[in-house]
N, C-alpha and C. Protein backbone atom coordinates (compact mmCIF):
# COMPACT_ATOMS: atom_id res chain seq x y z
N UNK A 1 -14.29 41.99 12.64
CA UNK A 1 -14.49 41.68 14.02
C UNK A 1 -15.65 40.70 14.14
N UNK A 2 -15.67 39.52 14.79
CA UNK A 2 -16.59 38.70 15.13
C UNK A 2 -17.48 39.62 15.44
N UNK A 3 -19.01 39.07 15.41
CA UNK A 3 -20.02 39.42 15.97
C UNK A 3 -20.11 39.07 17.28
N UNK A 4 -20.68 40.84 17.92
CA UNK A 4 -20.67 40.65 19.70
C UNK A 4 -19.32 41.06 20.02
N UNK A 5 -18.28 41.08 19.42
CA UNK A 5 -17.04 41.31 19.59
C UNK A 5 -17.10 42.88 20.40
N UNK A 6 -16.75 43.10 21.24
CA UNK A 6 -16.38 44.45 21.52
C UNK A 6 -14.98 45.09 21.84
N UNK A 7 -14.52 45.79 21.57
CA UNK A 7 -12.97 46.84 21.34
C UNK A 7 -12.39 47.59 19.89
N UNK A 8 -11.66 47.79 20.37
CA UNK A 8 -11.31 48.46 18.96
C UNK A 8 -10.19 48.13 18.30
N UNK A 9 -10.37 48.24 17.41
CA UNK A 9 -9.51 48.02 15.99
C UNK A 9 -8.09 48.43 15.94
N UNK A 10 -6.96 48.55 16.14
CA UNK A 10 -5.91 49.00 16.65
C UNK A 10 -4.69 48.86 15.20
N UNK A 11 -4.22 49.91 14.81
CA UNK A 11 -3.69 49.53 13.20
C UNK A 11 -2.11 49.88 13.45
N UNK A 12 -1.36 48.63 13.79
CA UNK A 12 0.23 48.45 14.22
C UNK A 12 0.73 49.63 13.56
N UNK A 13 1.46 50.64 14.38
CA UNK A 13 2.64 51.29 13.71
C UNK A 13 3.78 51.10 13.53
N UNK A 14 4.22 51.24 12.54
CA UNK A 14 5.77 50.76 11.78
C UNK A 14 6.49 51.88 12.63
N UNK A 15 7.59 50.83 13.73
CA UNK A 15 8.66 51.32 14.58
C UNK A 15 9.67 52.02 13.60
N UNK A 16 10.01 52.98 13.79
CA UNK A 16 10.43 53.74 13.52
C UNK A 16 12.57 53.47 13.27
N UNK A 17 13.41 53.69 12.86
CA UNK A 17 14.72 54.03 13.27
C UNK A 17 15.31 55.51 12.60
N UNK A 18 15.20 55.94 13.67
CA UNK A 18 15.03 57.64 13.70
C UNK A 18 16.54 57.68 14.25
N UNK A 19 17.81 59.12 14.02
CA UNK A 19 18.46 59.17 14.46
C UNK A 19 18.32 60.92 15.06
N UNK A 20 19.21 61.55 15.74
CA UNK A 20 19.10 62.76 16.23
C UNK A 20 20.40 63.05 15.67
N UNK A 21 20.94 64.20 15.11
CA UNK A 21 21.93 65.30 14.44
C UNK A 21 21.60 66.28 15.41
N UNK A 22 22.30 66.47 16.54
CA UNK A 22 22.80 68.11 17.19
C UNK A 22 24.18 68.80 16.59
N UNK A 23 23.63 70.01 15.78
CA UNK A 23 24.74 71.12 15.36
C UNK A 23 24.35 72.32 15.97
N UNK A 24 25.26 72.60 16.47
CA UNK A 24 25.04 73.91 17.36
C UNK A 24 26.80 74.56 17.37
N UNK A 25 26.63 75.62 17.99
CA UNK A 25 28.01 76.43 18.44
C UNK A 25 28.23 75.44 19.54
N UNK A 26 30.12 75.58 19.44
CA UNK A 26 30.60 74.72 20.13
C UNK A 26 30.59 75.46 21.47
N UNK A 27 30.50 74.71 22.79
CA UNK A 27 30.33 73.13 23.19
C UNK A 27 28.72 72.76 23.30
N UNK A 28 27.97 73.87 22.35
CA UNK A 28 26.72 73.19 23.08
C UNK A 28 26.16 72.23 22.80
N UNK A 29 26.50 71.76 20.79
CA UNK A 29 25.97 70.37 20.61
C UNK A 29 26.51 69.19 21.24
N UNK A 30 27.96 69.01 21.87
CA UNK A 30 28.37 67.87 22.33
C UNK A 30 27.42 68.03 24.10
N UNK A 31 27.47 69.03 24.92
CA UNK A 31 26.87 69.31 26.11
C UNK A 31 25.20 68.77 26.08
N UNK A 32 24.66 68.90 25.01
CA UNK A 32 23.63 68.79 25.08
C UNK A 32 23.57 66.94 24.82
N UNK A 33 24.13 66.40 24.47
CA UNK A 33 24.03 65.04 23.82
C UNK A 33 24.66 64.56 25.20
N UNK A 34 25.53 65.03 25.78
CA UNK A 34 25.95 64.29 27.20
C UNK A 34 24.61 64.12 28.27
N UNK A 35 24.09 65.58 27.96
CA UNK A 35 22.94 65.48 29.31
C UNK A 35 21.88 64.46 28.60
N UNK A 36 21.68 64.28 27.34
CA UNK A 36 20.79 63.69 27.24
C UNK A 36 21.34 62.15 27.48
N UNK A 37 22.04 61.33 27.50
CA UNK A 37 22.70 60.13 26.86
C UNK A 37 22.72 60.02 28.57
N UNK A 38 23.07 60.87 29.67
CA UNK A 38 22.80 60.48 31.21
C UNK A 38 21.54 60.02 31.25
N UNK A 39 20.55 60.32 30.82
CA UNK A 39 19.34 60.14 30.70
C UNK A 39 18.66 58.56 29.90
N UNK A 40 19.34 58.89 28.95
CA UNK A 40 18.96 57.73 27.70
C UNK A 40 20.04 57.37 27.06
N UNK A 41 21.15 56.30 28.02
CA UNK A 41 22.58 56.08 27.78
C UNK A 41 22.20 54.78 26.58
N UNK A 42 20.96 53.83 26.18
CA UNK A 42 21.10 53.52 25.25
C UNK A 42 20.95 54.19 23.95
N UNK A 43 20.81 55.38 23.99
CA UNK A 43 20.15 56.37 22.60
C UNK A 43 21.81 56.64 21.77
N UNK A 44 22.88 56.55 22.75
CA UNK A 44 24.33 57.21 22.14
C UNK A 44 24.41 56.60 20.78
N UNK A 45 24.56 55.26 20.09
CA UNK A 45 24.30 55.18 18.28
C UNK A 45 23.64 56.17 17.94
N UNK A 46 22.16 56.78 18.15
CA UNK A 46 21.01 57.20 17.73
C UNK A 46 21.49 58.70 17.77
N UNK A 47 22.40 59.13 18.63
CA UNK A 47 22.50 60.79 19.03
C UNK A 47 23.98 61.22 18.31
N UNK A 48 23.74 62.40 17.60
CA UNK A 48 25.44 62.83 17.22
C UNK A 48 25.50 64.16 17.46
N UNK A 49 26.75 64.45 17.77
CA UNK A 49 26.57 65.78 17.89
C UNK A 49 27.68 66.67 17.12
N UNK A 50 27.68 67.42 16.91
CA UNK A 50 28.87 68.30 15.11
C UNK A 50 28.70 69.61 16.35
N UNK A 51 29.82 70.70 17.07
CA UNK A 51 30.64 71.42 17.66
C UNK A 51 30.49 72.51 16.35
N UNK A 52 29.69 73.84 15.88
CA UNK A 52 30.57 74.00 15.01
C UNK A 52 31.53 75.47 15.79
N UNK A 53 33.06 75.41 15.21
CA UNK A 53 33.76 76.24 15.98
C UNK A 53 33.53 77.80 15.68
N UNK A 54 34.32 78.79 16.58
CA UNK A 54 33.72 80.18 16.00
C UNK A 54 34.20 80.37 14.76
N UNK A 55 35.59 80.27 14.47
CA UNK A 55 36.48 80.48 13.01
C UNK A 55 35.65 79.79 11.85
N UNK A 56 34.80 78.90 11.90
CA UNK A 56 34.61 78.16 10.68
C UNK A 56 33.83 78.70 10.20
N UNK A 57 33.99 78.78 8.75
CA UNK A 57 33.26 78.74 7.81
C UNK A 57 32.12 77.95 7.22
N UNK A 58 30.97 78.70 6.94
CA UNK A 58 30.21 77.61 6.36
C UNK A 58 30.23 76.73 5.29
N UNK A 59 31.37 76.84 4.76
CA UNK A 59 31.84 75.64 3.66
C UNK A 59 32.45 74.84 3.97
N UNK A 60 33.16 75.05 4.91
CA UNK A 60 34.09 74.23 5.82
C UNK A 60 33.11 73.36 6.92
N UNK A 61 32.24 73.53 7.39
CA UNK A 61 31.31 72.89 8.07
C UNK A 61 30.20 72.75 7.41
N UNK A 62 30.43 72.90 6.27
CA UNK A 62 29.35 71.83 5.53
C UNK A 62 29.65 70.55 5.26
N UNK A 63 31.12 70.44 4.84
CA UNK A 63 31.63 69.68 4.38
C UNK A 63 32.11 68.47 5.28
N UNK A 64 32.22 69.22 6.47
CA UNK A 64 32.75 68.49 7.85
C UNK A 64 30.99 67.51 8.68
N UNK A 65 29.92 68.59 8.04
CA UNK A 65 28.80 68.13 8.28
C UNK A 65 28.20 66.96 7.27
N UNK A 66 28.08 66.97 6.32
CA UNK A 66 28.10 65.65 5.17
C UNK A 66 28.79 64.61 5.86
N UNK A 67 29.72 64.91 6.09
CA UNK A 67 30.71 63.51 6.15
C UNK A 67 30.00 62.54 7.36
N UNK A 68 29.71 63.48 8.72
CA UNK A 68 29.30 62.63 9.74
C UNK A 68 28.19 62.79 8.96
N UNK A 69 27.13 62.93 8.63
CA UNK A 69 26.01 62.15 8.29
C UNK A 69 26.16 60.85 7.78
N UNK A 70 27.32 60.91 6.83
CA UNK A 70 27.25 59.50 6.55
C UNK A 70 27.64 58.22 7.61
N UNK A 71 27.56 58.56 8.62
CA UNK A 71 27.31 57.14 9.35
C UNK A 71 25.99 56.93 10.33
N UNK A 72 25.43 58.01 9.47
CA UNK A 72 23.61 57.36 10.02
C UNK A 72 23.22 56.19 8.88
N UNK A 73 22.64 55.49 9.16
CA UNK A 73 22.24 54.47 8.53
C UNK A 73 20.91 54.09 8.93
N UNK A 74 19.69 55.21 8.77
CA UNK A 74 18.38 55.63 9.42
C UNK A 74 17.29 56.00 8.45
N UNK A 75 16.14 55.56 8.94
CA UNK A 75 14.84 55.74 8.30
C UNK A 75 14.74 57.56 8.03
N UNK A 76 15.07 58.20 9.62
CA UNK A 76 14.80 59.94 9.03
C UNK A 76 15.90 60.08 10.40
N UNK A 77 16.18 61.57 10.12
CA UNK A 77 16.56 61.80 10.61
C UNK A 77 16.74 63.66 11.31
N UNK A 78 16.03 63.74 12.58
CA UNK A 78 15.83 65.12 13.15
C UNK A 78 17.30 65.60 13.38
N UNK A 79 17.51 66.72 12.91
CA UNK A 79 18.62 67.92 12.98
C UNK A 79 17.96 69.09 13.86
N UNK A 80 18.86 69.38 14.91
CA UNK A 80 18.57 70.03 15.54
C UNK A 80 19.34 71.30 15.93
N UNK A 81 19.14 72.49 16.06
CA UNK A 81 20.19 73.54 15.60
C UNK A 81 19.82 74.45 17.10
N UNK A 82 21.25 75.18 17.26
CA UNK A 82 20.67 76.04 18.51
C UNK A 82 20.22 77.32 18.10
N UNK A 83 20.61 77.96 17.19
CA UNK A 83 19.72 79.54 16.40
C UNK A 83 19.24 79.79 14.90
N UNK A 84 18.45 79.59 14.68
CA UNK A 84 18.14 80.34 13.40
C UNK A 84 18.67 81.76 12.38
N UNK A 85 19.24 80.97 11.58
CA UNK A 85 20.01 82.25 10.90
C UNK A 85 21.47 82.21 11.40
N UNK A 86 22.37 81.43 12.04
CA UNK A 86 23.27 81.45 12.44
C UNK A 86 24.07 80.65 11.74
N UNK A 87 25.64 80.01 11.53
CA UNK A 87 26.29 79.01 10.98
C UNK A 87 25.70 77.53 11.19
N UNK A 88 25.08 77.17 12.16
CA UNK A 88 25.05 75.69 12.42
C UNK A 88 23.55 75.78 11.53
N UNK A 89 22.52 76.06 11.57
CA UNK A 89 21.54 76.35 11.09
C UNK A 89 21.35 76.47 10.06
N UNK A 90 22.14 77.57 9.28
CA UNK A 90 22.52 77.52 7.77
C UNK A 90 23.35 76.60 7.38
N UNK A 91 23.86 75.87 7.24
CA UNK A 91 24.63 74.43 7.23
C UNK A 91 23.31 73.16 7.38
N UNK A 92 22.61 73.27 8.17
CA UNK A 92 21.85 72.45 8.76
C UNK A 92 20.67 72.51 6.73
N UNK A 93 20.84 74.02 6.90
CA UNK A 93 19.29 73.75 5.84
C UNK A 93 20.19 73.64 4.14
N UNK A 94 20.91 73.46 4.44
CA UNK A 94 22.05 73.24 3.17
C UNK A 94 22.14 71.58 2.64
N UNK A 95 21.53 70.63 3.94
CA UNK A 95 21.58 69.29 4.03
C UNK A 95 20.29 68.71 3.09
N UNK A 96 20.32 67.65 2.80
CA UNK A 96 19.74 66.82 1.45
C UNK A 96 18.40 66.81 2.28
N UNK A 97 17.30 66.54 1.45
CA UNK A 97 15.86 66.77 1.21
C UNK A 97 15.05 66.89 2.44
N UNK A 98 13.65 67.17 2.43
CA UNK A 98 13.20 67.24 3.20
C UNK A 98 12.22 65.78 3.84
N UNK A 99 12.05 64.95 2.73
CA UNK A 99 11.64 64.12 3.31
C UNK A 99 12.26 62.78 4.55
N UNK A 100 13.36 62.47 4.07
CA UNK A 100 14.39 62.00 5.53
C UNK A 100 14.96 63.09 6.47
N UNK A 101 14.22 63.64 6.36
CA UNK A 101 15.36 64.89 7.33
C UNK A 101 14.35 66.06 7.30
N UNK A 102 14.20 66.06 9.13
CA UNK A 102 13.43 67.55 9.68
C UNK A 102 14.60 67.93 10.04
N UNK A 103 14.55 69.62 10.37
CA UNK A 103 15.07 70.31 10.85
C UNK A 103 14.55 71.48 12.05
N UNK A 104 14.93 71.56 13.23
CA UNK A 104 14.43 72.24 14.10
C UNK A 104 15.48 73.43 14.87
N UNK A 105 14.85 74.68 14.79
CA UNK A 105 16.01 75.51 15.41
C UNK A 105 15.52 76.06 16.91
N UNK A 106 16.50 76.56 17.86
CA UNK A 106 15.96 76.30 19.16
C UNK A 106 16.16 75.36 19.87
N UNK A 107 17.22 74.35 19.83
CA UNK A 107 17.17 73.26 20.73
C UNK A 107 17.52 73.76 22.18
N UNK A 108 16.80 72.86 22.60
CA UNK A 108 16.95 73.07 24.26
C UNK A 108 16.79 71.41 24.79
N UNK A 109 17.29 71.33 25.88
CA UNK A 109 17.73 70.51 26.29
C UNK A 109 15.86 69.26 26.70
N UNK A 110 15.02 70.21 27.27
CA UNK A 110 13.83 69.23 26.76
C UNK A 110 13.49 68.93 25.71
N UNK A 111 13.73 69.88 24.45
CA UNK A 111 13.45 69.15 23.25
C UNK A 111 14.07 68.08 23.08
N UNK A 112 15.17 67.76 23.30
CA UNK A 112 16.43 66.79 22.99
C UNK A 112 15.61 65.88 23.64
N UNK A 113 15.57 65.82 25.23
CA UNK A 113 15.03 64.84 25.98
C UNK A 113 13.47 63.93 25.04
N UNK A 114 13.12 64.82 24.67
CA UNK A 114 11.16 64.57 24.29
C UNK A 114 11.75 63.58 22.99
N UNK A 115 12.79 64.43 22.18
CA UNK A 115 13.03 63.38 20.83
C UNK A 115 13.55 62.07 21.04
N UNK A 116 14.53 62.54 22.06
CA UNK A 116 14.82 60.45 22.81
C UNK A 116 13.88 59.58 22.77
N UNK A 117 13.46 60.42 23.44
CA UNK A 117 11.36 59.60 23.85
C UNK A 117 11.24 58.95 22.93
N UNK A 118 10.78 59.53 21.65
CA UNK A 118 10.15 59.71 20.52
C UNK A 118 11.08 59.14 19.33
N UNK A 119 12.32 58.82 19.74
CA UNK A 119 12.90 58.12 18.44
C UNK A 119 12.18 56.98 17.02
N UNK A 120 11.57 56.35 18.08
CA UNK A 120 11.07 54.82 17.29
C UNK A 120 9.41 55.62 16.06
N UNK A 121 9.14 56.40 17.04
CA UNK A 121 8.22 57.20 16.03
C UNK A 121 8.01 57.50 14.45
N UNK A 122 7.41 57.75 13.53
CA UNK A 122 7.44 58.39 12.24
C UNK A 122 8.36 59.73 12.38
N UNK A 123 8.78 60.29 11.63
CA UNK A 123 9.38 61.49 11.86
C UNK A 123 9.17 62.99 11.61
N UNK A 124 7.79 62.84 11.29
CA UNK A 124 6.98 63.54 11.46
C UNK A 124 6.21 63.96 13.22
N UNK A 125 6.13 62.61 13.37
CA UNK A 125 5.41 62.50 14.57
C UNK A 125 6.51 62.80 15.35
N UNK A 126 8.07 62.47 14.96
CA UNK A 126 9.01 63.17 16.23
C UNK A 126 9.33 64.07 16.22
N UNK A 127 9.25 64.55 15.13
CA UNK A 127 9.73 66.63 15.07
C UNK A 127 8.56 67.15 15.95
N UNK A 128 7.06 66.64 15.53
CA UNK A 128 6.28 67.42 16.04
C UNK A 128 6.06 66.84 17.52
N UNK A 129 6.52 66.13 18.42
CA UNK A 129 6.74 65.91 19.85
C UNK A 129 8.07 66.51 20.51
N UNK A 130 9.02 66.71 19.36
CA UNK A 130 10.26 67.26 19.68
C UNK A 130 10.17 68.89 19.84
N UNK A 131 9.56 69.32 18.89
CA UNK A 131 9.17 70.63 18.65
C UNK A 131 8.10 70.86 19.98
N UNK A 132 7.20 70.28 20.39
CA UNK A 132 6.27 70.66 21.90
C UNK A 132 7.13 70.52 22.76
N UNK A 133 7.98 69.60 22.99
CA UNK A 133 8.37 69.47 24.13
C UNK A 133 9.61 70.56 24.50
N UNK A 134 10.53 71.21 23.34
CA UNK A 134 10.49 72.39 23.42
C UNK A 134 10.20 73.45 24.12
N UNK A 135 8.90 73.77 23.41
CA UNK A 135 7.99 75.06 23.77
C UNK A 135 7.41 74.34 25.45
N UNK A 136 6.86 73.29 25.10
CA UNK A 136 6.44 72.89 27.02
C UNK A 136 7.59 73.17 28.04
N UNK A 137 8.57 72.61 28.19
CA UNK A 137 10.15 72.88 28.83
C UNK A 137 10.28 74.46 29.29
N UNK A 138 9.88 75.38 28.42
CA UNK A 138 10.12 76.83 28.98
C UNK A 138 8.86 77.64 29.93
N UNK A 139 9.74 77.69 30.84
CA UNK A 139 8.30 78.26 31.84
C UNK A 139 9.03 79.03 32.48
N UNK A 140 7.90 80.37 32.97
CA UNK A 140 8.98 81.11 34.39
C UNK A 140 7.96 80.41 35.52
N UNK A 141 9.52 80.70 36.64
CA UNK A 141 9.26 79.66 37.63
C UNK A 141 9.27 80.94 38.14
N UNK A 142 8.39 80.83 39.78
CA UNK A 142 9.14 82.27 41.18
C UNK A 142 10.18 81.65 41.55
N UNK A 143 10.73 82.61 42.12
CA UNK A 143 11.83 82.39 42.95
C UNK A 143 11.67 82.45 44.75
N UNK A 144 11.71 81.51 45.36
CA UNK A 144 10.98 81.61 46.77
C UNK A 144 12.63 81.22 47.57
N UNK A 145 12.74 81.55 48.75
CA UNK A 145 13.68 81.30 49.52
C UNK A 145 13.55 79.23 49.30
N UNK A 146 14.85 79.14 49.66
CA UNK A 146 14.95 77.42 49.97
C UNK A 146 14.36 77.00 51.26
N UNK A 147 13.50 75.97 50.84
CA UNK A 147 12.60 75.54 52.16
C UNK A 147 13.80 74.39 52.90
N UNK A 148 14.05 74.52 54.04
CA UNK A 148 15.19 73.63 55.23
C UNK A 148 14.39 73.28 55.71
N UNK A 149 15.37 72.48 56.84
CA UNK A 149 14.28 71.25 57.49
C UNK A 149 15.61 71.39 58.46
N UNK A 150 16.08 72.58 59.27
CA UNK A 150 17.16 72.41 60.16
C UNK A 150 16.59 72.97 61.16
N UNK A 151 15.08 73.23 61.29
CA UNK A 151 14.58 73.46 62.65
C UNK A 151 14.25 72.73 63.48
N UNK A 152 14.32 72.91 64.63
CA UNK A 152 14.33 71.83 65.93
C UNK A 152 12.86 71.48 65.71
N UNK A 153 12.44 70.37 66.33
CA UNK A 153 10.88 69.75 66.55
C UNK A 153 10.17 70.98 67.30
N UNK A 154 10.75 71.42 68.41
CA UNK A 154 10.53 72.51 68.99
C UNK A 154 9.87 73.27 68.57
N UNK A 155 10.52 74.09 67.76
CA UNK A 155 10.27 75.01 67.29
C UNK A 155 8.94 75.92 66.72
């Protein structure tokens, strides 16, 4: 920095091409990729979603799961599962290494949203914004009557 110079030093981060894998029980991985893609209708390349059905087997949706991976063509890539310990999940941790590929169980529909966000990111840095936004998303709300606006000025 020149002398007298004042600000700071700012060290470019390498943009990211991150893709999203939703496997869940069917319909929730395709449901969940619709609400998100209303949202972030350019993310649809970036978002996939694998249905797995009740009958299947986990060999059978492993195999059905490999295959669509192969048309990511991505730096890393977040997998996102709706239960732990369940078929989509176990399938999910059956998938090749850990360094291109997080895995997160629990998806909910803000996590999904937060990882859109967060695509261009390291993928580190998007599991762990995907993973908060998650846990932030769940709150209890009260429940209060609906506030109207059908009373006269009068009134």
């Amino acid at each position: 920095m020149p002398r007298g110079a004042v600000g700071t030093l700012r060290l470019a981060k390498q943009i990211m091409n991150n893709g999203i894998f939703i496997i869940a029980h069917a319909p929730l991985a395709t449901a969940l990729r619709q609400c998100a893609l209303h949202v972030y209708p350019d993310a649809a390349p970036r978002v996939v979603a694998f249905d797995v059905a009740p009958t299947a087997t986990i060999a059978e949706t492993l195999g059905e799961v490999r295959n669509r991976m192969r048309e990511f063509n991505l730096d890393g890539l977040l997998v996102l599962t709706d239960v732990f310990g369940a078929t989509p999940c176990n399938v999910a941790q059956a998938l090749p290494d850990g360094v291109h590929v997080r895995l997160l169980a629990g998806v909910n529909l803000p996590m999904l949203l937060r990882a859109v966000n967060y695509l261009d990111q390291p993928l580190e840095d998007l599991s762990e914004k995907a993973l908060a936004g998650g846990a932030q998303g769940m709150m209890q709300v009260s429940c209060a009557p609906p506030v109207t606006s059908n009373t006269a000025a009068h009134d």
